[in-house]
N, C-alpha and C. Protein backbone atom coordinates (compact mmCIF):
# COMPACT_ATOMS: atom_id res chain seq x y z
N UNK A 1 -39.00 -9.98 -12.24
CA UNK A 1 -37.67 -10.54 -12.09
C UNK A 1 -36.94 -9.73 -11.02
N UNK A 2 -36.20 -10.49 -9.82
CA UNK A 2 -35.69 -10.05 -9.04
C UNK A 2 -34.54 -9.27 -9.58
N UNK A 3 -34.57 -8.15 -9.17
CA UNK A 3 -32.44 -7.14 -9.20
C UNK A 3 -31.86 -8.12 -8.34
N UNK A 4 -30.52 -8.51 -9.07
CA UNK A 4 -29.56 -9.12 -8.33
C UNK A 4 -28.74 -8.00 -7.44
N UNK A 5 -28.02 -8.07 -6.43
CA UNK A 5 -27.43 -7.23 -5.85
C UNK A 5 -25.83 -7.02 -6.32
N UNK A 6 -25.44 -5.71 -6.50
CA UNK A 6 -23.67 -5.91 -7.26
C UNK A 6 -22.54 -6.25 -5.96
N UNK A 7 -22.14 -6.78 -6.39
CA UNK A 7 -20.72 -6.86 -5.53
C UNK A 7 -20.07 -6.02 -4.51
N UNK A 8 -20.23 -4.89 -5.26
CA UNK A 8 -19.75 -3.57 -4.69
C UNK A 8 -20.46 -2.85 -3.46
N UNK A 9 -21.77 -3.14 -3.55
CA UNK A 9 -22.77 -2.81 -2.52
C UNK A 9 -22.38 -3.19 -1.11
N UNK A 10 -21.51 -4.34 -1.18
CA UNK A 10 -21.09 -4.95 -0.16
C UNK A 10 -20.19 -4.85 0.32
N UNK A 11 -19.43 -4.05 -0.50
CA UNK A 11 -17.95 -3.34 0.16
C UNK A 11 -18.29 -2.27 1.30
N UNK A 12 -17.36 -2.14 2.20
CA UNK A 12 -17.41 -1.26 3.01
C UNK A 12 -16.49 0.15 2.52
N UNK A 13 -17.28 1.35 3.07
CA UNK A 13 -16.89 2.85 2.19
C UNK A 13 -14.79 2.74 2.75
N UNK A 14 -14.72 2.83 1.17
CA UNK A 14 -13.12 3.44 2.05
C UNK A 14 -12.98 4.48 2.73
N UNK A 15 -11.65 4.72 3.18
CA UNK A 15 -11.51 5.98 4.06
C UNK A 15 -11.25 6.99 3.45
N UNK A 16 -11.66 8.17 3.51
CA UNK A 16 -11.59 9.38 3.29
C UNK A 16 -9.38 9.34 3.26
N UNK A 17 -9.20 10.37 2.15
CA UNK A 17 -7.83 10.68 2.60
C UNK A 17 -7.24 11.30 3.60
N UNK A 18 -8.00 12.02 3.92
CA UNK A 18 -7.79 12.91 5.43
C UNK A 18 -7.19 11.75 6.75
N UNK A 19 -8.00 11.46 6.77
CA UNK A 19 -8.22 10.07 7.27
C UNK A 19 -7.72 9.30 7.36
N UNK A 20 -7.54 8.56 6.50
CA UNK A 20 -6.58 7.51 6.04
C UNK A 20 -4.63 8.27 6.23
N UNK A 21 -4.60 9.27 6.13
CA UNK A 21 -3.12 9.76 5.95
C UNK A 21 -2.84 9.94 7.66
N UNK A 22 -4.13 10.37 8.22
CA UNK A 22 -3.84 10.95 9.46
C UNK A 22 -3.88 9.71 10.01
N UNK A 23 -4.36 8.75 10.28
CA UNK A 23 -4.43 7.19 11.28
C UNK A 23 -3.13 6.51 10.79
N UNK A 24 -2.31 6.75 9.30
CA UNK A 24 -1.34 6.08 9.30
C UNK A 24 -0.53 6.55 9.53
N UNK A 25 -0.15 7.99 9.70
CA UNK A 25 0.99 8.82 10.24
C UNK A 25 1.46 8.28 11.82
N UNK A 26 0.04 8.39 12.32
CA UNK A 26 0.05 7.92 13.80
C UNK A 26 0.61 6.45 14.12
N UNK A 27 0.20 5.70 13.31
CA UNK A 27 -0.06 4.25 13.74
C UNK A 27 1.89 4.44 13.94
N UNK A 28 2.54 4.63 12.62
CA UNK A 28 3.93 4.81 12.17
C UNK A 28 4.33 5.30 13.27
N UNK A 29 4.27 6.67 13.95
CA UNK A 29 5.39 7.40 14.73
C UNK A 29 4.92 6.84 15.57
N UNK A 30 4.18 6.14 16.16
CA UNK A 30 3.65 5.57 17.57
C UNK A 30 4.53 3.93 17.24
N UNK A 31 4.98 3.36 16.02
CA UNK A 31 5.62 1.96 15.82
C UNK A 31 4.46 1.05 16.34
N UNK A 32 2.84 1.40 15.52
CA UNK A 32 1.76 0.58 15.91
C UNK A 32 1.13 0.34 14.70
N UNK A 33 1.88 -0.88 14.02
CA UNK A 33 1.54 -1.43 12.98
C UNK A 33 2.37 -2.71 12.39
N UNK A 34 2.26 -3.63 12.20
CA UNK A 34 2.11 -4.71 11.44
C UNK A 34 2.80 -5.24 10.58
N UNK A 35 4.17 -5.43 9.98
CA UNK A 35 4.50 -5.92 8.74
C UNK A 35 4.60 -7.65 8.45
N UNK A 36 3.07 -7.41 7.57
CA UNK A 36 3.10 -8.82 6.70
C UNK A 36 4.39 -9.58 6.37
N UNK A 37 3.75 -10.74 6.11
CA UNK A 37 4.86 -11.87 6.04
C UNK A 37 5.94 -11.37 4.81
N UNK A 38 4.87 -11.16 3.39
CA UNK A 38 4.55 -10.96 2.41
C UNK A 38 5.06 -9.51 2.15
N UNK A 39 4.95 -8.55 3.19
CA UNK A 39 5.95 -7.28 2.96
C UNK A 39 7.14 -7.95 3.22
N UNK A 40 7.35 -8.02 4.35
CA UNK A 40 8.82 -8.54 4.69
C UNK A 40 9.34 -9.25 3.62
N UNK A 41 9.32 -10.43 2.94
CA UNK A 41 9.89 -11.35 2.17
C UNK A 41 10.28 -9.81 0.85
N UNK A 42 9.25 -8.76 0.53
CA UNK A 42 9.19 -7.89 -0.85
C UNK A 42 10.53 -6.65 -0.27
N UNK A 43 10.45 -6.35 1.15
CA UNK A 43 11.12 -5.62 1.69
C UNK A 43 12.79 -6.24 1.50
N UNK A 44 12.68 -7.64 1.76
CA UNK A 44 14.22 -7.88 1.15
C UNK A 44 14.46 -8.11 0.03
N UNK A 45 13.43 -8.51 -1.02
CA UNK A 45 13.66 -8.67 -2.16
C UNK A 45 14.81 -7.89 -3.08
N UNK A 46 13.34 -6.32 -2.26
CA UNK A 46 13.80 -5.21 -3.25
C UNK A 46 14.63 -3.90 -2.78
N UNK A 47 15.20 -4.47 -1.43
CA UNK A 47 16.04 -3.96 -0.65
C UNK A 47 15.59 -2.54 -0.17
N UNK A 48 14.18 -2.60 0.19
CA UNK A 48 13.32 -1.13 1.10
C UNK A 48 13.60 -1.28 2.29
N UNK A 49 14.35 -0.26 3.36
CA UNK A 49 14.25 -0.81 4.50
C UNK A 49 13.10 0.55 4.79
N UNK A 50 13.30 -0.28 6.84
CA UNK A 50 12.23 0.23 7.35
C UNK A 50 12.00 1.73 7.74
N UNK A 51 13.00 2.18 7.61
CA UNK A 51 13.54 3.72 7.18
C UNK A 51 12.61 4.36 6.09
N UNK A 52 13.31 3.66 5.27
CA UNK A 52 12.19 4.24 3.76
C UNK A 52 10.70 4.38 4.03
N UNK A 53 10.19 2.85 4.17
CA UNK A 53 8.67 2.95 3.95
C UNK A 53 8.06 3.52 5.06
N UNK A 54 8.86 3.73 6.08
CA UNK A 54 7.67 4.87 7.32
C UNK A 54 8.14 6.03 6.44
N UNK A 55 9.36 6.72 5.85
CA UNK A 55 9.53 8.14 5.51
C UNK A 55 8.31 8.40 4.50
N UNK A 56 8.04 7.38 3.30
CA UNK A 56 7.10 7.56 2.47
C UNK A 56 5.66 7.46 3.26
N UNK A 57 5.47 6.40 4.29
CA UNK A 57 3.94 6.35 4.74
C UNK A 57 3.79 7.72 5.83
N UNK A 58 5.25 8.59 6.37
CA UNK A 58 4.54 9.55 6.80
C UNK A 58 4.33 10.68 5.54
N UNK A 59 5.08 10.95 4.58
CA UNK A 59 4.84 12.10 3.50
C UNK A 59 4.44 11.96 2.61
N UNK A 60 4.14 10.27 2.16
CA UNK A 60 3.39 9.95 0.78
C UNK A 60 2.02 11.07 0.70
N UNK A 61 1.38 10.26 -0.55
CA UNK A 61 0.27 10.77 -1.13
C UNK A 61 -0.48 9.18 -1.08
N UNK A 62 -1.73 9.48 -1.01
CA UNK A 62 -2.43 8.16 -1.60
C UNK A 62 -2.88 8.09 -2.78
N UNK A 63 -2.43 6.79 -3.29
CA UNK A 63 -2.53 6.77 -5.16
C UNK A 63 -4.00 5.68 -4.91
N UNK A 64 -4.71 6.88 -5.27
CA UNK A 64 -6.53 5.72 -5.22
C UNK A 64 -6.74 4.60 -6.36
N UNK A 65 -6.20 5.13 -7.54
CA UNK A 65 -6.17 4.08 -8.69
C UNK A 65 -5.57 2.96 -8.43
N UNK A 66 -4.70 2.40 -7.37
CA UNK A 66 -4.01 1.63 -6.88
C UNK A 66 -4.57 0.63 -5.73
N UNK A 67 -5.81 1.19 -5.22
CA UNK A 67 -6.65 0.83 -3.96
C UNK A 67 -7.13 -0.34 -4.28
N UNK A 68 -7.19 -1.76 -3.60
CA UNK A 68 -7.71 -2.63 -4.17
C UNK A 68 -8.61 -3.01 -3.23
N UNK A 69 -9.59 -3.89 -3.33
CA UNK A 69 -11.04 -4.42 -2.25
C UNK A 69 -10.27 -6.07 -2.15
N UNK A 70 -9.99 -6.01 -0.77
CA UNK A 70 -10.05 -7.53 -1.07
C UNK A 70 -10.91 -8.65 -0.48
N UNK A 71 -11.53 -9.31 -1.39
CA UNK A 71 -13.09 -9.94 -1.00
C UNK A 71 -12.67 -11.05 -0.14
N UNK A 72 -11.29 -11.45 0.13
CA UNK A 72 -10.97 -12.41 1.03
C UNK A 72 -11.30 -11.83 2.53
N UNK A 73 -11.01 -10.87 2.56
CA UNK A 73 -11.14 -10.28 4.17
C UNK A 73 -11.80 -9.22 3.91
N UNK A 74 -12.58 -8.91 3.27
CA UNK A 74 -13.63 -8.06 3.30
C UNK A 74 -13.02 -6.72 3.62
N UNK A 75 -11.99 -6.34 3.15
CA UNK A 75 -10.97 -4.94 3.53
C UNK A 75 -10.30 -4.37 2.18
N UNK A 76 -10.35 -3.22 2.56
CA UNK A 76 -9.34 -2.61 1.30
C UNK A 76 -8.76 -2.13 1.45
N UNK A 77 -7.42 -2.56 0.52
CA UNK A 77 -6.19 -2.29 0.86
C UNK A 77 -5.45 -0.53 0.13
N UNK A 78 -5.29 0.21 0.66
CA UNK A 78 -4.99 1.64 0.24
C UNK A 78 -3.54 1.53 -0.19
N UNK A 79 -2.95 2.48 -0.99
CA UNK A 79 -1.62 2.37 -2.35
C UNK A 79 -1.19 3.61 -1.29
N UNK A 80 -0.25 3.96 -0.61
CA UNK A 80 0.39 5.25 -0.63
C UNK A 80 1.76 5.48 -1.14
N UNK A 81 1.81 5.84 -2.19
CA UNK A 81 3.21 5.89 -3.06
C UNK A 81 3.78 7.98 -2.43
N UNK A 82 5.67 7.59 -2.48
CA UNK A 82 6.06 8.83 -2.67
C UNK A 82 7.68 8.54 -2.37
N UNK A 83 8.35 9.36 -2.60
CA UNK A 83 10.08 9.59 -2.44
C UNK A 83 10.80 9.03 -1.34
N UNK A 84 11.68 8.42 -0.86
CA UNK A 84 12.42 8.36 -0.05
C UNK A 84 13.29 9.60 0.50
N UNK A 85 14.14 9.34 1.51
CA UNK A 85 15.79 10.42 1.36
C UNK A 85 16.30 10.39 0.44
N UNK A 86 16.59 9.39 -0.19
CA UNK A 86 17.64 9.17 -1.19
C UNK A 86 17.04 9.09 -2.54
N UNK A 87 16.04 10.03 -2.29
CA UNK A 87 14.73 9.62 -4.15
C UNK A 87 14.34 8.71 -4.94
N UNK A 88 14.29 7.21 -4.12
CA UNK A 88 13.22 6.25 -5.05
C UNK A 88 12.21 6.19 -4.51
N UNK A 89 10.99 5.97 -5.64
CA UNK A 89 9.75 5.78 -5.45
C UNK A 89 9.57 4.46 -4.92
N UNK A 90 8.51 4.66 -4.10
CA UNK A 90 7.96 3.29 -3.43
C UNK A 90 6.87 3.47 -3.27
N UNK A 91 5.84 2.25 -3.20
CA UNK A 91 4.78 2.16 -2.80
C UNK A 91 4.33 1.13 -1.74
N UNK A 92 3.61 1.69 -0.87
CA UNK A 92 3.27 0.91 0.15
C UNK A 92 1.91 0.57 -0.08
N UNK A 93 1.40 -0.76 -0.10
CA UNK A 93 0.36 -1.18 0.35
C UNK A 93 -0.06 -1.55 1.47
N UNK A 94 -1.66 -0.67 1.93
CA UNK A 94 -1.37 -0.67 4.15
C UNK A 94 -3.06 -1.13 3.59
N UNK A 95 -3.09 -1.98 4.82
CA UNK A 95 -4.82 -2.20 5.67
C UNK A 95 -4.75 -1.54 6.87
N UNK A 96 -6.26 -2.67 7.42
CA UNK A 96 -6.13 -1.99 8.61
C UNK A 96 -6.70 -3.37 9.82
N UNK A 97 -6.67 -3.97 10.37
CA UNK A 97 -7.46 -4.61 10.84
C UNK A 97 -8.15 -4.18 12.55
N UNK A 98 -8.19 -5.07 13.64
CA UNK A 98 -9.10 -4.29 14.73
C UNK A 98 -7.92 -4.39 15.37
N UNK A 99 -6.57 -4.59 15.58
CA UNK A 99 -5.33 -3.78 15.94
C UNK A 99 -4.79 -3.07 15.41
N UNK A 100 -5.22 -2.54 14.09
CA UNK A 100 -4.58 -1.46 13.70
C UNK A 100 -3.92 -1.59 12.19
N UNK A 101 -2.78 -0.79 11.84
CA UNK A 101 -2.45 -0.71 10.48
C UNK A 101 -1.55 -1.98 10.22
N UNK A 102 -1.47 -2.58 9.10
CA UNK A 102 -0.90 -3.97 8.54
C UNK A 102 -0.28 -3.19 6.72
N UNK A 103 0.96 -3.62 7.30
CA UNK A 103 1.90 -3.18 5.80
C UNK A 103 1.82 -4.60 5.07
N UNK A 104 0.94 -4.18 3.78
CA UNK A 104 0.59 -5.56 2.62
C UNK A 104 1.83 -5.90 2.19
N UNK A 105 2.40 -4.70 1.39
CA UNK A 105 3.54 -5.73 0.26
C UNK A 105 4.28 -3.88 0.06
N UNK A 106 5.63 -4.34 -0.37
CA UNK A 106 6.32 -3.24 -0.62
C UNK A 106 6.58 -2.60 -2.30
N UNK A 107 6.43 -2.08 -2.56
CA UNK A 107 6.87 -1.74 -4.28
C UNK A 107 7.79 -0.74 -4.51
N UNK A 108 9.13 -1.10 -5.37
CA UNK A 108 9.92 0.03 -5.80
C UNK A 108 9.63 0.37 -7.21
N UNK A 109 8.91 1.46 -7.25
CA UNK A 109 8.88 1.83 -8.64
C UNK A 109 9.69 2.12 -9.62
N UNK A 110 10.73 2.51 -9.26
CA UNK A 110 11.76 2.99 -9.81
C UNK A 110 12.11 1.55 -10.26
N UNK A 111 12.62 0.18 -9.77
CA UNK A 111 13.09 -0.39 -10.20
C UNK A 111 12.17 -1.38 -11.19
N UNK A 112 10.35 -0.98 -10.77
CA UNK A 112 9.50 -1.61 -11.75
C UNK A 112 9.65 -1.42 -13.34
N UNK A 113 9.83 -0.13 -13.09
CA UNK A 113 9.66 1.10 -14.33
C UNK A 113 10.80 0.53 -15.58
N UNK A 114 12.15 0.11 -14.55
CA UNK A 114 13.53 -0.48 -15.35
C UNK A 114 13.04 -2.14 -15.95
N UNK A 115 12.44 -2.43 -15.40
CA UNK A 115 11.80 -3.97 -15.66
C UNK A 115 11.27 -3.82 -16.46
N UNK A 116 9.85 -3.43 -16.65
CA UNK A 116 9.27 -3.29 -17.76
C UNK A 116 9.85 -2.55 -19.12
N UNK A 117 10.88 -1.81 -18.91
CA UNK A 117 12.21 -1.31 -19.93
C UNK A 117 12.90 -2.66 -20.76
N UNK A 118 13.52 -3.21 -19.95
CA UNK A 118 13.99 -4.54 -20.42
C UNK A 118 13.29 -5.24 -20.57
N UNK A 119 11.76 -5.59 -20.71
CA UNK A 119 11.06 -6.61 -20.77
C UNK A 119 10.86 -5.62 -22.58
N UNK A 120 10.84 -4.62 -22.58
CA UNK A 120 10.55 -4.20 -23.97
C UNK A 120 11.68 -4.27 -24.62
N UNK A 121 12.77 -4.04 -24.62
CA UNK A 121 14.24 -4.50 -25.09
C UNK A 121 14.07 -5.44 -25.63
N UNK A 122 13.87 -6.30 -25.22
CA UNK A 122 14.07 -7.96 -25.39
C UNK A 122 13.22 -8.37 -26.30
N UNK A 123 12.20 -7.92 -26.76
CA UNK A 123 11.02 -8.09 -27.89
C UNK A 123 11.25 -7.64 -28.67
């Protein structure tokens, strides 16, 4: 009986953090990168401006538990969460494509954290 092959085999290796922190620092202070449709629309949602999410994508951390593969474009998308000036958490979701870095979607944690508060309230 043939081994089927896993899914995962077919992913391409993510980037090292080194790596990954150092190409997005650059992409940022150089203003050589990308914001999705899909950030933008989350960026006004949740009122992040563009201030914030370069301050966090140059001093964040990358949150790997957060890293997702996405089998649509064969890319994975890296989590770099960390503080603003003014101390809310955010998280940025970044790719990368063959021009360079692409901002996925924006996340305020701080105001997730209050959501899921009131979603327990209410039960």
């Amino acid at each position: 009986m043939a081994k089927q092959k896993s899914k995962k085999k077919n992913r391409p290796e993510k980037i090292s953090d080194s790596i990954l922190m150092e190409n997005i620092k650059i992409a940022v202070v150089e203003g050589n990168y990308r914001k999705m449709p899909h950030a933008q629309d989350r960026g006004i949602e949740r009122k992040i401006l563009k201030t914030e999410f370069e301050h966090v994508l140059k001093t964040g951390r990358r949150a790997k538990k957060h890293d997702q593969f996405k089998e649509i474009y064969k890319q994975w998308n890296y989590a770099i969460e960390g503080r603003t000036l003014d101390d809310r958490s955010i998280r940025v979701a970044v790719s990368f494509d063959e021009d360079g870095l692409l901002i996925i979607t924006l996340i305020d944690l701080d105001l997730q954290e209050e959501d899921l508060y009131e979603k327990e309230e209410r039960n």
